[in-house]
Protein backbone atom coordinates (compact mmCIF):
# COMPACT_ATOMS: atom_id res chain seq x y z
CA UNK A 1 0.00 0.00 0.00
CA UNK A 2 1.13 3.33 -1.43
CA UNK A 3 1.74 5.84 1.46
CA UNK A 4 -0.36 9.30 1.80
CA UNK A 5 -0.89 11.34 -1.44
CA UNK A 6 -0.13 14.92 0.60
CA UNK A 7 3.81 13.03 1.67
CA UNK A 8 4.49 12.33 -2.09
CA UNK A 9 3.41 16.03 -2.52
CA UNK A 10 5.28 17.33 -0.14
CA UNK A 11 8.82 15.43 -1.50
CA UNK A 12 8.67 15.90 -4.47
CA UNK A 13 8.16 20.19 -3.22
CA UNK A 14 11.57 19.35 -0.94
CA UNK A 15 12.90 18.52 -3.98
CA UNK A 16 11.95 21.72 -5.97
CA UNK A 17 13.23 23.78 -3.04
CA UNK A 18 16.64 21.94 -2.83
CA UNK A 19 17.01 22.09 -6.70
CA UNK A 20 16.43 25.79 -6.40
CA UNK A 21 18.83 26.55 -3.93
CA UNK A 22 21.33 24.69 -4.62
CA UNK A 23 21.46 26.34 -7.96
CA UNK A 24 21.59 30.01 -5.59
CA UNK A 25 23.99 28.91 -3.22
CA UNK A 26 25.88 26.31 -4.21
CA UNK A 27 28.62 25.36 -7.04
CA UNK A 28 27.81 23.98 -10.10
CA UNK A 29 30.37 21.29 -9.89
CA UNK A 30 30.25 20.88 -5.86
CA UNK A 31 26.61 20.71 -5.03
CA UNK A 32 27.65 20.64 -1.27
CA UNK A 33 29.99 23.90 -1.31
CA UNK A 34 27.56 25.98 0.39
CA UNK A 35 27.51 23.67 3.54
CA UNK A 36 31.59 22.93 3.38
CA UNK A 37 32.47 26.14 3.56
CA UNK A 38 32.33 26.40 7.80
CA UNK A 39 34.84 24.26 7.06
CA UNK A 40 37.15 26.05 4.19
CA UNK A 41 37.04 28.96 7.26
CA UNK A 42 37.80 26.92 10.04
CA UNK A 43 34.49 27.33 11.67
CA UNK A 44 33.44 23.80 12.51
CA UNK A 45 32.66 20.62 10.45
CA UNK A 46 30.53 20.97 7.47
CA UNK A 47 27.81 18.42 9.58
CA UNK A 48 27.90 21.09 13.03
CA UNK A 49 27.85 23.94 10.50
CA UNK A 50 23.97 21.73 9.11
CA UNK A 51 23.08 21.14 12.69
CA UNK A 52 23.11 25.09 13.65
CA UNK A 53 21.04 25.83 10.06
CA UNK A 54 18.75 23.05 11.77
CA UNK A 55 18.34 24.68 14.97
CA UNK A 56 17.91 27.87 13.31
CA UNK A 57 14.81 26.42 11.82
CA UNK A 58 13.67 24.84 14.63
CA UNK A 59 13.64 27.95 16.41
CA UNK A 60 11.59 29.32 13.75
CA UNK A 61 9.06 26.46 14.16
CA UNK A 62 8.37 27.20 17.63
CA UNK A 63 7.32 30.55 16.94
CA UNK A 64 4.88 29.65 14.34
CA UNK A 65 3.66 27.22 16.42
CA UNK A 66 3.17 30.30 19.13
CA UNK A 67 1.90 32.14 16.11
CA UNK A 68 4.38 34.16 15.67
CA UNK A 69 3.59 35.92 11.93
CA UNK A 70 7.05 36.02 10.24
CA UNK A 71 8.52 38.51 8.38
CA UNK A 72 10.11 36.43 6.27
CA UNK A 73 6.80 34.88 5.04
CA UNK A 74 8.19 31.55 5.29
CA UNK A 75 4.88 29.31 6.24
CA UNK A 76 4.92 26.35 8.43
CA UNK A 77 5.36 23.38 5.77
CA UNK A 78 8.36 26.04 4.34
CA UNK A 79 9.87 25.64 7.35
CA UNK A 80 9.44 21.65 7.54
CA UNK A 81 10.50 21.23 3.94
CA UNK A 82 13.45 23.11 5.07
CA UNK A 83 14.24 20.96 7.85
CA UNK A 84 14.23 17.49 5.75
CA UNK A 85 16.07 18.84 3.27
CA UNK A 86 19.02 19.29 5.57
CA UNK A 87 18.57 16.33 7.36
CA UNK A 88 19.05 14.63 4.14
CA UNK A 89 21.91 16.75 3.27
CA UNK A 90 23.36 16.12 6.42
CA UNK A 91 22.94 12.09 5.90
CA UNK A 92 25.07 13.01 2.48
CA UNK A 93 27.75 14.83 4.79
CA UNK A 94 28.12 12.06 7.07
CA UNK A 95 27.83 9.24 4.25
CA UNK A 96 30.50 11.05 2.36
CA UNK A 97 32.76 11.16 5.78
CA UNK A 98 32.29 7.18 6.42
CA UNK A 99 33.03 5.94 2.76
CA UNK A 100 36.37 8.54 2.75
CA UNK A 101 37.57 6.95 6.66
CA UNK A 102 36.40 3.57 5.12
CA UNK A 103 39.10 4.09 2.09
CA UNK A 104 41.62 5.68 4.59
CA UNK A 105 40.76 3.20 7.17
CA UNK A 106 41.05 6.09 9.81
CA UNK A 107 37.77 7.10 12.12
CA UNK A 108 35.94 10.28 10.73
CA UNK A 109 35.18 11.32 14.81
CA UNK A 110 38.72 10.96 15.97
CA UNK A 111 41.06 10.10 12.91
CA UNK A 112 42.38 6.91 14.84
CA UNK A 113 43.03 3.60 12.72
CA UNK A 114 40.02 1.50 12.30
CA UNK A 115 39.32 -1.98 13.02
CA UNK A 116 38.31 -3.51 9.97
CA UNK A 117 36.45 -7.37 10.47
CA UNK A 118 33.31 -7.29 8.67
CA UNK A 119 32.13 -4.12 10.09
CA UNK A 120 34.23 -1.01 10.66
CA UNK A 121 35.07 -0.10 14.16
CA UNK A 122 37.42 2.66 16.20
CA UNK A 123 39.01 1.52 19.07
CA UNK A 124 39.28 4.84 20.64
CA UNK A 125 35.93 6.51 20.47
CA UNK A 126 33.96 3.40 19.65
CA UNK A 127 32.56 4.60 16.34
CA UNK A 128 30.98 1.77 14.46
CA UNK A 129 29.43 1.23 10.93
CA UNK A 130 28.36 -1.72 9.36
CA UNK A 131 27.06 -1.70 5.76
């Protein structure tokens, strides 16, 4: 059983919205420049530098759900859309991270050599990943 009409909606919108600005903000050959760049200025990691876009739409959330009127006139399911789309991104980020320490065999959290017997493991900070 297909699942509800309004979700399939609603992706294929997040993907509309991601199309469209990654055309604004990002480059054409690096679709991910726009989030790496906390990193090119020695900010934070590109997946901290997602999490505080995150929380920066989660604060807006809450005050829509207080009914808050924006400025901005970003509605509710704006803000939602928003919020999936970088959770996705961020699952790219992190992806990305395990398949590079998988080649280099070093941990993405701590850079330590990995364990490698079936699954991946770091003996230091016990990061595990088993695909």
């Amino acid at each position: 059983m297909p699942g509800h009409p309004l979700y399939y909606e609603l992706l294929e919108k997040a993907k509309k919205i991601h199309d469209s600005r990654n055309h604004d903000y990002a480059e054409n050959e690096n679709p991910l420049s726009n989030l790496k760049q906390c990193e090119e200025m020695g900010i934070c990691d590109a997946t901290q530098g997602v999490m505080i876009r995150m929380t920066d739409k989660w604060s807006r959330l809450i005050e829509l759900m207080k009914g808050k009127n924006p400025e901005s006139h970003e509605s509710m399911i704006d803000t939602l859309i928003d919020m999936a789309n970088y959770s996705l991104l961020m699952g790219v980020l992190v992806m990305e991270k395990q398949k590079k320490a998988e080649e280099k065999r070093v941990c993405p959290n701590c850079g330590e050599e990995l364990n490698i017997n079936g699954c991946v493991q770091c003996p230091s900070c016990g990061f595990k990943t088993c695909e």
